[in-house]
N, C-alpha and C. Protein backbone atom coordinates (compact mmCIF):
# COMPACT_ATOMS: atom_id res chain seq x y z
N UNK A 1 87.46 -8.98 -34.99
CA UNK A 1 86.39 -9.75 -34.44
C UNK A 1 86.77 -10.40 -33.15
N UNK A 2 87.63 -10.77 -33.11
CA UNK A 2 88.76 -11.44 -31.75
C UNK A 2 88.10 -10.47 -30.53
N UNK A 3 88.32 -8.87 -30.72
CA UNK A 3 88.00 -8.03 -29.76
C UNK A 3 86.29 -8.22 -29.18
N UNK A 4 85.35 -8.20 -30.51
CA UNK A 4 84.22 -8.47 -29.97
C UNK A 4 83.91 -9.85 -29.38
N UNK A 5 84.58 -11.15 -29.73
CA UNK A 5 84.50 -12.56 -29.10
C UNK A 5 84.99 -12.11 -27.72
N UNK A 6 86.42 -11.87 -27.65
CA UNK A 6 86.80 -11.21 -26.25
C UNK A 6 86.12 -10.35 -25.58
N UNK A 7 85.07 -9.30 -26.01
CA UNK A 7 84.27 -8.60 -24.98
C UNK A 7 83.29 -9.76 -24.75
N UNK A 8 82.82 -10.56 -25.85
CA UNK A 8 81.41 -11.43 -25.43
C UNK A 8 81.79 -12.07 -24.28
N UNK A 9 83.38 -12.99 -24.49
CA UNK A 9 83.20 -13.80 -23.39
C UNK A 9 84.01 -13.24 -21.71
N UNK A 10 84.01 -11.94 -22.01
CA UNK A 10 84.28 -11.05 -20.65
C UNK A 10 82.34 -10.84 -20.24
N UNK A 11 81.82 -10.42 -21.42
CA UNK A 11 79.95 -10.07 -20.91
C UNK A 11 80.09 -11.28 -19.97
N UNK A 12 79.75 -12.63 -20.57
CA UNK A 12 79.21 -13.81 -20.41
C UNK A 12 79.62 -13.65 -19.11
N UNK A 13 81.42 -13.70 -19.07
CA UNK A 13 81.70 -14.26 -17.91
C UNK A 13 81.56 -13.30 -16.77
N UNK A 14 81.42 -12.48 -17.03
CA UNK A 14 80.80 -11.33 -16.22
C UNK A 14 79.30 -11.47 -15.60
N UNK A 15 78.80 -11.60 -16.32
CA UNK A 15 77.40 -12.22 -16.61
C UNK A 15 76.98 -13.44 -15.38
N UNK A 16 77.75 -15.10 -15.62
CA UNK A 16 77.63 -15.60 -14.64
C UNK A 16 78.38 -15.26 -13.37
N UNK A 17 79.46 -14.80 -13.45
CA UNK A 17 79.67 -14.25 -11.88
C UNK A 17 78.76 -13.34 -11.09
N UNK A 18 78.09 -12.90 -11.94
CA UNK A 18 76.78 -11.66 -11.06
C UNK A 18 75.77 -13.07 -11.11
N UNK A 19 75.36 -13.97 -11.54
CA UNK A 19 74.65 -14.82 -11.82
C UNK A 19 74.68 -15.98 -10.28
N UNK A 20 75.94 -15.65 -10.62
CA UNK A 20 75.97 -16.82 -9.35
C UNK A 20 76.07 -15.86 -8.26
N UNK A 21 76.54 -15.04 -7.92
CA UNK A 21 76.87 -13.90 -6.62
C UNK A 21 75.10 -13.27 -6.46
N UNK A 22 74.35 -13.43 -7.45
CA UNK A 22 73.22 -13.10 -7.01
C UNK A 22 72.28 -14.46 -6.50
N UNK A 23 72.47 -15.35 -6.86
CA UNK A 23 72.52 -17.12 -6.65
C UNK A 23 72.83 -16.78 -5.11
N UNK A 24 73.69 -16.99 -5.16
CA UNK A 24 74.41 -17.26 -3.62
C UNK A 24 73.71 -16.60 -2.76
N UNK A 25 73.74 -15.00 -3.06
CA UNK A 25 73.24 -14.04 -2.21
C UNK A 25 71.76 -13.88 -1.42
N UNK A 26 70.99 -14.66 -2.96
CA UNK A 26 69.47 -14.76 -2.69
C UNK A 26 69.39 -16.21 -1.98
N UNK A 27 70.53 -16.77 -1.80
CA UNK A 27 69.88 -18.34 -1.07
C UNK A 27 70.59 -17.95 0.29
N UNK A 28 71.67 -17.02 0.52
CA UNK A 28 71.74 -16.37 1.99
C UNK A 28 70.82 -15.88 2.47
N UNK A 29 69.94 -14.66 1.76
CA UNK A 29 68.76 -14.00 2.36
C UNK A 29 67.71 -15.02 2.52
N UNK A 30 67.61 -15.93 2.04
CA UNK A 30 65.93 -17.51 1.96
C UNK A 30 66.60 -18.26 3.13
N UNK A 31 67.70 -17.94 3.44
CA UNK A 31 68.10 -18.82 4.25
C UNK A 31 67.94 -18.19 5.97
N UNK A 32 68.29 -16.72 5.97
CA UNK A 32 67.62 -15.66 7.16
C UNK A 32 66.37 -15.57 7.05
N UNK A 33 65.60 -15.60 5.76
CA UNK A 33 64.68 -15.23 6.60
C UNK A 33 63.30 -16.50 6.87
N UNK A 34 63.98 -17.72 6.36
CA UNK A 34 63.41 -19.09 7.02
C UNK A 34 63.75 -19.22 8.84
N UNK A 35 65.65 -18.64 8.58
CA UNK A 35 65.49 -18.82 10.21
C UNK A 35 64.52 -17.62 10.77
N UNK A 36 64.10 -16.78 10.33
CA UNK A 36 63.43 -15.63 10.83
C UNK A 36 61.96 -15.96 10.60
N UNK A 37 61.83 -16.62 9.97
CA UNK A 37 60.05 -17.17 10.36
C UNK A 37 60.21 -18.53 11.12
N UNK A 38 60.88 -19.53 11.26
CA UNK A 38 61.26 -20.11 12.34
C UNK A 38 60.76 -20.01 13.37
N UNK A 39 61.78 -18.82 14.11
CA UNK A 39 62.28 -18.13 15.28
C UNK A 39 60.68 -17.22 15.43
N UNK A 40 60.28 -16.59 14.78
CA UNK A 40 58.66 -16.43 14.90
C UNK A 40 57.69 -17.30 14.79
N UNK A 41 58.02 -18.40 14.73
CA UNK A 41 56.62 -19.30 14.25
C UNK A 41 56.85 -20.12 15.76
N UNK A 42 58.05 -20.83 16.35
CA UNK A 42 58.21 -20.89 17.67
C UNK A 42 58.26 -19.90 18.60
N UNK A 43 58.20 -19.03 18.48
CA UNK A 43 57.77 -17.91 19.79
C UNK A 43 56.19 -17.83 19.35
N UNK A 44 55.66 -17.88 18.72
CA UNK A 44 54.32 -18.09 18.64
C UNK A 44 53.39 -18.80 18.87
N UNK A 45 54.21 -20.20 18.69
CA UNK A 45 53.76 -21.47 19.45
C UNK A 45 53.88 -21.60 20.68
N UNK A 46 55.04 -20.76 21.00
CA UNK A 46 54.92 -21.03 22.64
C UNK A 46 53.79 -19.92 23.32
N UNK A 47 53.81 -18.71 22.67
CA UNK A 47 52.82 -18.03 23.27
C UNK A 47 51.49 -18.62 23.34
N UNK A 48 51.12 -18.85 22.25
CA UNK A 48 49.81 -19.66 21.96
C UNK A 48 50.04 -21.18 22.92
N UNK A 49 50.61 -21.60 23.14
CA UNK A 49 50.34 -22.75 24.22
C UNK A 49 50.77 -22.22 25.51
N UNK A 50 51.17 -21.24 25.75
CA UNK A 50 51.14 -20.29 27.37
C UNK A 50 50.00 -19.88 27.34
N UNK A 51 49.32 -18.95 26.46
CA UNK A 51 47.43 -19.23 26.52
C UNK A 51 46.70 -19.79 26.72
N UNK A 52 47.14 -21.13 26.29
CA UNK A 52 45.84 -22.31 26.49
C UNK A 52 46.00 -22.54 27.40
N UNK A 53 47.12 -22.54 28.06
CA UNK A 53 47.40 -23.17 29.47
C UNK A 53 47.02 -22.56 30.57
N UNK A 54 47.04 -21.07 30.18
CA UNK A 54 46.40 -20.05 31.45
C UNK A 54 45.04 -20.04 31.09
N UNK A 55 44.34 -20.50 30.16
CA UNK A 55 42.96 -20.17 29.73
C UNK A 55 42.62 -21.81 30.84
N UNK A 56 43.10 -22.67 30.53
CA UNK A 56 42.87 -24.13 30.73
C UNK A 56 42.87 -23.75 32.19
N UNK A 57 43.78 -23.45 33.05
CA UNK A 57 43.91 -23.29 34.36
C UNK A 57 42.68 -22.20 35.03
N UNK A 58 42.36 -21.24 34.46
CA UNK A 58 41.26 -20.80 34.59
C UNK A 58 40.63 -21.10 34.65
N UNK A 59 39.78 -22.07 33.39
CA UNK A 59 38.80 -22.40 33.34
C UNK A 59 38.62 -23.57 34.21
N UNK A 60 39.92 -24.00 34.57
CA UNK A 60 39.39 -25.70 35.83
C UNK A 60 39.55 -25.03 37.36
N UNK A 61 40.31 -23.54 37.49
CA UNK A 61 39.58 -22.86 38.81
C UNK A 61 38.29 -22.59 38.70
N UNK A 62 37.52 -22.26 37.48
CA UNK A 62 36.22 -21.53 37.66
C UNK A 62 35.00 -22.52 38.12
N UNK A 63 35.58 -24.14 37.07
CA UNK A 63 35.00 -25.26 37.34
C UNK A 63 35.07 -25.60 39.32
N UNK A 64 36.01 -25.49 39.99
CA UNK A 64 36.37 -25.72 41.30
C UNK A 64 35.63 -25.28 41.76
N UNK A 65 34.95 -23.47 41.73
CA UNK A 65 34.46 -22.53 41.99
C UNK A 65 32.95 -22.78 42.21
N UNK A 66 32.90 -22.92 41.01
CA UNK A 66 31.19 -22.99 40.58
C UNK A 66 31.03 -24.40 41.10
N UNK A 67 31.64 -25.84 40.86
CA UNK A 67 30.56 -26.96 40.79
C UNK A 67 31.52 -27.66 42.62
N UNK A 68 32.42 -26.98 43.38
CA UNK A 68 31.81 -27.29 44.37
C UNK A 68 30.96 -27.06 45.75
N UNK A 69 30.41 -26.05 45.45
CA UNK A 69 28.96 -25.58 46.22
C UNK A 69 27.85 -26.56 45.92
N UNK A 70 28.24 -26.75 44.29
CA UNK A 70 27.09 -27.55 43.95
C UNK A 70 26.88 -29.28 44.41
N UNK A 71 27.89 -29.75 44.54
CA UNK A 71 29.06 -31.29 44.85
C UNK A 71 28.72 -31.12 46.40
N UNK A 72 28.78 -29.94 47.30
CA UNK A 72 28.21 -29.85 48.31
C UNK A 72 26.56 -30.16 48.54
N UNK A 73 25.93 -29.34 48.00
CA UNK A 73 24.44 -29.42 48.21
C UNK A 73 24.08 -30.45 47.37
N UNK A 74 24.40 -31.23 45.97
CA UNK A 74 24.07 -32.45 45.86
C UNK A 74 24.24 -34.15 46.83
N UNK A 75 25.15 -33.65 47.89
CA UNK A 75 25.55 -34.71 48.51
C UNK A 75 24.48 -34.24 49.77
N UNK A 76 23.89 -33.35 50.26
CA UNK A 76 23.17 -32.56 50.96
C UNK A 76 21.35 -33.34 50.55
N UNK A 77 21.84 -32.98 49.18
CA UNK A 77 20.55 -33.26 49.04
C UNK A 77 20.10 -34.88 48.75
N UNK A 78 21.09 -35.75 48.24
CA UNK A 78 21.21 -37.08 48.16
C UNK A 78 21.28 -37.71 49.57
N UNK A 79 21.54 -37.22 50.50
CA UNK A 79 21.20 -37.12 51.81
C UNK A 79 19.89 -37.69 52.48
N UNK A 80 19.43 -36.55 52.37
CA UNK A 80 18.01 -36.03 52.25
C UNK A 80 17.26 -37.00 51.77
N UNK A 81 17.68 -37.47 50.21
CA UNK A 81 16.83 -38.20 49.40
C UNK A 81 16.58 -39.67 50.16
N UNK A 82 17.89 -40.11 50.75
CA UNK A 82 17.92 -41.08 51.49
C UNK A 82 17.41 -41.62 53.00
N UNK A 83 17.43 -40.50 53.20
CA UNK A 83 16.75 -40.47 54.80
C UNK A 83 15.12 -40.36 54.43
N UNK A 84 14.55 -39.90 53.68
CA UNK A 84 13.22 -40.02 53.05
C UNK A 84 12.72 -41.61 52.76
N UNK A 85 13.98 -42.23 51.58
CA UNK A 85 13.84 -43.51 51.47
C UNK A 85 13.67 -44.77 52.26
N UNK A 86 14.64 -44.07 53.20
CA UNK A 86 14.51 -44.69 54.46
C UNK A 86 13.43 -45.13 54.89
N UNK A 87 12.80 -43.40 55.11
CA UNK A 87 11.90 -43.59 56.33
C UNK A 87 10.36 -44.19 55.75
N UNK A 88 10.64 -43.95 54.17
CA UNK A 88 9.44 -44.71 53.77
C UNK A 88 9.25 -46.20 53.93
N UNK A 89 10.44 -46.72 53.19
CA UNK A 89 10.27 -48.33 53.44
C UNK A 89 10.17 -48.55 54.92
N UNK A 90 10.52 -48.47 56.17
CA UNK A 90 10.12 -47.94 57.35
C UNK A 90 8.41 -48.33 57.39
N UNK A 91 7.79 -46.75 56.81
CA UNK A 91 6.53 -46.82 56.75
C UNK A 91 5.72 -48.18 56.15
N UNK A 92 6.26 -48.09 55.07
CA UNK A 92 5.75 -49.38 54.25
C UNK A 92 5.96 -51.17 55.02
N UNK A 93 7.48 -51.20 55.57
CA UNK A 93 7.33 -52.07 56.50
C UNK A 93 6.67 -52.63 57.38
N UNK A 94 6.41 -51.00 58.24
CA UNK A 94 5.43 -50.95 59.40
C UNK A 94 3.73 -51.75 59.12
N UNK A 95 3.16 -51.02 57.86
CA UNK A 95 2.33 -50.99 57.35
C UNK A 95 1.99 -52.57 57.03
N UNK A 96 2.99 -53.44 56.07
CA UNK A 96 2.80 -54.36 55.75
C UNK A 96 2.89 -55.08 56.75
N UNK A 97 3.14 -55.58 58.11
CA UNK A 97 3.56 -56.20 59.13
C UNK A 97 1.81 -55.98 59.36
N UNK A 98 1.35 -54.54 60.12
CA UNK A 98 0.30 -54.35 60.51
C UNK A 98 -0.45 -55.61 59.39
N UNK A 99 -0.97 -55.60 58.32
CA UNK A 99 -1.48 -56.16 57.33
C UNK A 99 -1.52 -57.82 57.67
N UNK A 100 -0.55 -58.01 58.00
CA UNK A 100 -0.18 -59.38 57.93
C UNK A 100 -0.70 -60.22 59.00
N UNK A 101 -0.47 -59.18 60.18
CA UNK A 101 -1.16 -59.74 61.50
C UNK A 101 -2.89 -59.51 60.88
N UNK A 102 -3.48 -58.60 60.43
CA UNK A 102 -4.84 -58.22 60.14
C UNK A 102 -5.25 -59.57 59.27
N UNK A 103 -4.44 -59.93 58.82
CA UNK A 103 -4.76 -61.17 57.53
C UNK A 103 -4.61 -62.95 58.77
N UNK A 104 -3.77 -62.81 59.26
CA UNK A 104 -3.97 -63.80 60.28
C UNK A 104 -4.39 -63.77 61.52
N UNK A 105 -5.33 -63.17 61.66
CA UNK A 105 -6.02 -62.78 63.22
C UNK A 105 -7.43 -63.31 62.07
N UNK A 106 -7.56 -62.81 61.00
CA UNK A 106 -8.74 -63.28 59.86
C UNK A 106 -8.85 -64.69 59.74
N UNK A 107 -7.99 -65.27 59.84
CA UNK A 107 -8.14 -66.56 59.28
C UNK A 107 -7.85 -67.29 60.50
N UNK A 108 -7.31 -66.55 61.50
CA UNK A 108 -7.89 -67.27 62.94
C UNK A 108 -9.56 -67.69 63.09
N UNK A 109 -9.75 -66.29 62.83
CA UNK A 109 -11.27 -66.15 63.41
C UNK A 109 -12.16 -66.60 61.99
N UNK A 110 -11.59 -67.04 61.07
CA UNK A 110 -12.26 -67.84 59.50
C UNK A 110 -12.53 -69.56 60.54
N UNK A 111 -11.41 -69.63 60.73
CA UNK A 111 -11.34 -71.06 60.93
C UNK A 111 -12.31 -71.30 62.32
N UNK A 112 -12.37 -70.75 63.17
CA UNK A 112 -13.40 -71.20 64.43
C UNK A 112 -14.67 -70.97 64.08
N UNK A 113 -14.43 -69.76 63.02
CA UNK A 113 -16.65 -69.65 62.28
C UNK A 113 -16.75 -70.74 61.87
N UNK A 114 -15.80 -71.43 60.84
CA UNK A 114 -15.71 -72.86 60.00
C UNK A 114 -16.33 -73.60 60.75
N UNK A 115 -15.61 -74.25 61.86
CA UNK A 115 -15.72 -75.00 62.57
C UNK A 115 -16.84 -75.19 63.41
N UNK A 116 -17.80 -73.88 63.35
CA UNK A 116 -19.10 -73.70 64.65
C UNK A 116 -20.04 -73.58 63.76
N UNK A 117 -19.92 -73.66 61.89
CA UNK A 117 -21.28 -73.51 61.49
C UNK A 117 -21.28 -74.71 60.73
N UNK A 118 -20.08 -75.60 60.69
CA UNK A 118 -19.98 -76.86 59.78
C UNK A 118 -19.55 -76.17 58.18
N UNK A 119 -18.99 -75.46 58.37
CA UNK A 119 -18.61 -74.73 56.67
C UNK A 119 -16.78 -75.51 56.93
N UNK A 120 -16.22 -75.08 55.63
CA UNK A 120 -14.71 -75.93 56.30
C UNK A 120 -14.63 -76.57 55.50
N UNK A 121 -15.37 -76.55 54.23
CA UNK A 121 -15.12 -77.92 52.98
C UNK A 121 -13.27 -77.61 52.68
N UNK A 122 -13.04 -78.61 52.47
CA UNK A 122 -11.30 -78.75 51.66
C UNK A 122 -11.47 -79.76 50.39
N UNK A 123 -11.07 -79.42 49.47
CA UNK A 123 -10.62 -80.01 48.43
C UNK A 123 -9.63 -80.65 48.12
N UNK A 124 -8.94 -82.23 48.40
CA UNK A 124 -7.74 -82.17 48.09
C UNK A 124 -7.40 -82.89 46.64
N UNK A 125 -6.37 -82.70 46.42
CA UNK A 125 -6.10 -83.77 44.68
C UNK A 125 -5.18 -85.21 45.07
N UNK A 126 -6.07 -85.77 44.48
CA UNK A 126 -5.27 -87.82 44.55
C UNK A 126 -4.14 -87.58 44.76
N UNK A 127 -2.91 -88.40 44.88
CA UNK A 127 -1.96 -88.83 44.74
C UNK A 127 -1.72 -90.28 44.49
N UNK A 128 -0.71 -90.19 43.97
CA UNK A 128 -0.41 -91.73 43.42
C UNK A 128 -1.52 -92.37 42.46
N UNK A 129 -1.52 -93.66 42.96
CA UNK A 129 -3.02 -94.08 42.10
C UNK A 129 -4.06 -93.47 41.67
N UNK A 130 -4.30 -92.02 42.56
CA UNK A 130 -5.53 -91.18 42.87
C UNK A 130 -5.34 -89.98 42.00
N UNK A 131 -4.19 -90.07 41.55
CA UNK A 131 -3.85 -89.26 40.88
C UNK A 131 -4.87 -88.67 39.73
N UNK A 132 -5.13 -87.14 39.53
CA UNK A 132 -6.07 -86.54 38.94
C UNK A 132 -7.29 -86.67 39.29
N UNK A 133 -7.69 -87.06 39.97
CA UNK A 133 -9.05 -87.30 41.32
C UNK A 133 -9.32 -86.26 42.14
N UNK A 134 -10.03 -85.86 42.23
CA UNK A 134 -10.42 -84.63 43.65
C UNK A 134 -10.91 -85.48 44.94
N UNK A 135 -10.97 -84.91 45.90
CA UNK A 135 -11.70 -85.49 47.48
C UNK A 135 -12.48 -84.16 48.20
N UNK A 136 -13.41 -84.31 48.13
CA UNK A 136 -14.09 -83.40 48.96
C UNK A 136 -13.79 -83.72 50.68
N UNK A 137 -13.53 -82.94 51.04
CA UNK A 137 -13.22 -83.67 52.79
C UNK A 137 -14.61 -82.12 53.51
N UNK A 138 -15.65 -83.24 54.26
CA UNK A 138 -16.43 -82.50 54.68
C UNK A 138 -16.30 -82.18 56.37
N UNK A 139 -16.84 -81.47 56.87
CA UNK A 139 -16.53 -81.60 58.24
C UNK A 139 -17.20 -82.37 58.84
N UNK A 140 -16.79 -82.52 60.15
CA UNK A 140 -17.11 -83.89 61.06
C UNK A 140 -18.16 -83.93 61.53
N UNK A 141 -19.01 -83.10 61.58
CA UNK A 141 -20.56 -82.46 62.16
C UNK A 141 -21.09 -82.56 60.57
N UNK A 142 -20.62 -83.19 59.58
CA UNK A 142 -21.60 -83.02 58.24
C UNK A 142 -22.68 -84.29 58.28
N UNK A 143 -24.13 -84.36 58.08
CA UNK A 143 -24.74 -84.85 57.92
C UNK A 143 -26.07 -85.41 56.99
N UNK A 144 -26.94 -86.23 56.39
CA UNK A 144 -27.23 -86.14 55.80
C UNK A 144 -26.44 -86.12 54.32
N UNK A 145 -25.83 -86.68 54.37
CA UNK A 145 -24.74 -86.28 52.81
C UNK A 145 -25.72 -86.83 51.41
N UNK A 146 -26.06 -86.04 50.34
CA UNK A 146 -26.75 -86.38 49.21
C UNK A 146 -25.61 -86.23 48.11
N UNK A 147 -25.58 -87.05 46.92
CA UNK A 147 -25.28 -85.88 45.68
C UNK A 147 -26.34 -85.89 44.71
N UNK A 148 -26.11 -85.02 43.94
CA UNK A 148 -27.07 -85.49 42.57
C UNK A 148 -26.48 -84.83 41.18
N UNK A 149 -26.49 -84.96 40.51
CA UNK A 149 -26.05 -84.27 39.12
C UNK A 149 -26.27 -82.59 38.75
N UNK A 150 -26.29 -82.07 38.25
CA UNK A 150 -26.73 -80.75 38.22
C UNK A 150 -25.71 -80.04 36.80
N UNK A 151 -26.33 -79.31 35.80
CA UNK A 151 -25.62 -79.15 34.69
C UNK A 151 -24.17 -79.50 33.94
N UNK A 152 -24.29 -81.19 34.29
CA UNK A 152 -22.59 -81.45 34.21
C UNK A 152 -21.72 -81.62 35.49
N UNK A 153 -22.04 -81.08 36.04
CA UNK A 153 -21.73 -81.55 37.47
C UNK A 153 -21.92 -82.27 38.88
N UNK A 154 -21.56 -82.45 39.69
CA UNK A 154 -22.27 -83.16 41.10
C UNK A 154 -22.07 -82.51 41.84
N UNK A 155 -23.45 -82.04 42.43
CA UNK A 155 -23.50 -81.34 43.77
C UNK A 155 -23.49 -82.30 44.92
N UNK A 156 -23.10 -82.04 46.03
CA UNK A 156 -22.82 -82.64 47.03
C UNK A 156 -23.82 -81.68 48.00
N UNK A 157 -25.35 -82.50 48.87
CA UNK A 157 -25.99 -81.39 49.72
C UNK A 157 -25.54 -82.05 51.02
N UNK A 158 -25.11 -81.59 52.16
CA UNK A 158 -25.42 -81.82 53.61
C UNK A 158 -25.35 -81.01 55.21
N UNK A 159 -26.19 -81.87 55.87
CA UNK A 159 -26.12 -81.00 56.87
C UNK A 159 -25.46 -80.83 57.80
N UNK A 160 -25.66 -80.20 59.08
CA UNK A 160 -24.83 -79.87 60.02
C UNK A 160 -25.66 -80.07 61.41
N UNK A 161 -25.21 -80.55 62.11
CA UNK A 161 -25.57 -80.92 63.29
C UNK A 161 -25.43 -79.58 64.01
């Protein structure tokens, strides 16, 4: 029986030496071929970011390309837009000035009719003591001065010399 204990523990030990020599062997090969996907997974990364980079550079020449013709004729045309703006307020200036003289050449010629037909009433409001009071101020050619009542109110009649 000695002989078969002695073959068992020659199997056994036979056994783990292939055990471990295949151990060893298979964590040499996991160990190539990690560095071997590695070594491919960084050459891949670099290719793939040498792509983006020539895609990226492309695409900001094509941008150069295309949008400044356009960066041209928008400043062309914002130009344009301005010299328009210009020339309107210009117009509108012009216009309102004209207006202004038309409105006081009016009230030139308001005030001397006033004055030649006895029209010219002014209204002014109290002050001080007078305060909340009205004053009729009539013109100096007014004559005849009446009042009388009239729905709640006082009319004031007179004439004009």
């Amino acid at each position: 029986m000695s002989g078969i204990s002695d073959l068992a523990k020659a199997s056994e030990e036979n056994s783990k030496q292939q055990a471990q020599h295949t151990e060893t062997h298979v964590k040499a090969e996991f160990q190539k071929l990690n560095a071997a996907i590695s070594t491919e997974l960084n050459s891949s990364v670099k290719g793939i970011n040498s792509a983006i980079q020539d895609v990226t550079k492309q695409h900001q020449q094509h941008l150069k390309t295309v949008y400044q013709p356009v960066r041209k004729w928008l400043w062309i045309d914002l130009s344009f837009i301005a010299l328009i703006c210009a020339g309107l307020i210009g117009v509108i200036y012009w216009y309102l000035n004209q207006q202004l003289d038309q409105i006081q050449v009016n009230e030139q010629r308001l005030a001397v009719l006033n004055s030649k037909t006895g029209k010219g009433i002014v209204i002014e409001a109290g002050k001080g003591k007078n305060q909340g009071q009205y004053f009729i101020l009539l013109p100096k050619s007014a004559s005849d001065i009446q009042t009388y009542p009239y729905k709640k109110q006082t009319v004031v009649n007179y004439s004009v010399k």
